[in-house]
C-alpha atoms as a PDB file:
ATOM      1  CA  UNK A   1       0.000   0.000   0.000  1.00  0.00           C
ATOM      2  CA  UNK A   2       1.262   3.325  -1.014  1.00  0.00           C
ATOM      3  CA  UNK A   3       0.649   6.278   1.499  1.00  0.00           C
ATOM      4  CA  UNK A   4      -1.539   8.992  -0.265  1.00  0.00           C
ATOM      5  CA  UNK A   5      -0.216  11.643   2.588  1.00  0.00           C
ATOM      6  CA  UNK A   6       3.380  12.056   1.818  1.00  0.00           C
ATOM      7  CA  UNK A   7       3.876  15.839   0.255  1.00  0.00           C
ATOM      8  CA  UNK A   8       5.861  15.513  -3.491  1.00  0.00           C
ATOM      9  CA  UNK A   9       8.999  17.930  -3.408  1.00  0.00           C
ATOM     10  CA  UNK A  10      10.449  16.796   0.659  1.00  0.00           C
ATOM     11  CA  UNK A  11      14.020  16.476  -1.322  1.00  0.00           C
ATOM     12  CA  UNK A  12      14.233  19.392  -2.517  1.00  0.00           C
ATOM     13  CA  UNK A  13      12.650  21.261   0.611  1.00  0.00           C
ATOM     14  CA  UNK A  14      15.340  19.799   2.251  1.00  0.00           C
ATOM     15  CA  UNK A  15      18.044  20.618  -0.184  1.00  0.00           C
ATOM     16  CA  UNK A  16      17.110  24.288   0.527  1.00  0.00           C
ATOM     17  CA  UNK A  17      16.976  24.297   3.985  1.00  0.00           C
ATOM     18  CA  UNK A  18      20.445  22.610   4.004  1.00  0.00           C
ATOM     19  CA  UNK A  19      21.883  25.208   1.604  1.00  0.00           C
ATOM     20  CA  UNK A  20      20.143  27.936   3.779  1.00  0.00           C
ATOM     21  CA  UNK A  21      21.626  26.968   6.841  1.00  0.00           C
ATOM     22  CA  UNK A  22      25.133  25.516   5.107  1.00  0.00           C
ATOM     23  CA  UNK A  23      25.900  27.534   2.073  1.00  0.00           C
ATOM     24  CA  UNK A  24      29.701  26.581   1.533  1.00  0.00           C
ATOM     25  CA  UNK A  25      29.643  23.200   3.382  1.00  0.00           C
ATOM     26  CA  UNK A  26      26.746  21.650   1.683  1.00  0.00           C
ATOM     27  CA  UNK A  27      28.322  22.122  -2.003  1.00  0.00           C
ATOM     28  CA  UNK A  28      31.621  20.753  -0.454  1.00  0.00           C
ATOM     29  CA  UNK A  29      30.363  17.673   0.825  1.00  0.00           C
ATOM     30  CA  UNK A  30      28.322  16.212  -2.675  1.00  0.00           C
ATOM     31  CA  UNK A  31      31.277  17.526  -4.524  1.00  0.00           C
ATOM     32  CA  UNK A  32      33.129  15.320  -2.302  1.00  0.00           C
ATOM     33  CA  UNK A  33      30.596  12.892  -2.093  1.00  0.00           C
ATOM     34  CA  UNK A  34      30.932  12.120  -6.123  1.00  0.00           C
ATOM     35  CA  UNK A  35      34.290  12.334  -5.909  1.00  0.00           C
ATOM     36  CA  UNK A  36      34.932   9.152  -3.535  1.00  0.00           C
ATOM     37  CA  UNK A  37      31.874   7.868  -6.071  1.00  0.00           C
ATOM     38  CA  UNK A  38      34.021   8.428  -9.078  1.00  0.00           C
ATOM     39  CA  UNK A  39      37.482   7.115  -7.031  1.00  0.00           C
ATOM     40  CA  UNK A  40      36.527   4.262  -5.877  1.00  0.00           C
ATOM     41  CA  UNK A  41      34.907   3.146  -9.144  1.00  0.00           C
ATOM     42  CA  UNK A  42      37.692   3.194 -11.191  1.00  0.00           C
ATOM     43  CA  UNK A  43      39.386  -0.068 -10.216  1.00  0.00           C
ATOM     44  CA  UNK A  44      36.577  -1.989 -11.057  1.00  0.00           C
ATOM     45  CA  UNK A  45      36.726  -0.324 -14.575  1.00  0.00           C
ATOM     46  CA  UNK A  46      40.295  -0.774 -14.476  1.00  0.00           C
ATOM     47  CA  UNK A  47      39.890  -4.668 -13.902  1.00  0.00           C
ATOM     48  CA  UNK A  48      37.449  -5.094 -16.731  1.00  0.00           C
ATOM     49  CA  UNK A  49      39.707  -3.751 -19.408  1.00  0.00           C
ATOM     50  CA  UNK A  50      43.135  -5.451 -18.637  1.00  0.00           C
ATOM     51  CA  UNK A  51      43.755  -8.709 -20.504  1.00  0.00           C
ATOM     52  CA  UNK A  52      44.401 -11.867 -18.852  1.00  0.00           C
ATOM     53  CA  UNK A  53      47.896 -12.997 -18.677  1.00  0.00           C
END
């Protein structure tokens, strides 16, 4: 069952109110937050495309 109640747009609410109170810090932390994303994918990249010895 799906609840009819929940309001459509919390995220973004949220997003706003972060940014409000954290202007610089919130930025900073998903910048660094898809930066360890982007890091620690690469090895897994990096095994698929070496050829077996």
């Amino acid at each position: 069952m799906k609840n009819k109640n929940v309001k459509k747009g919390v995220i973004g609410r949220l997003l706003k109110t972060m940014h409000g109170f954290y202007p610089v810090m919130l930025p900073v932390t998903v910048i660094c937050i898809v930066f360890s994303a982007v890091v620690s994918s690469v090895p897994a990249n990096d095994i698929k495309t070496q050829p077996m010895p």
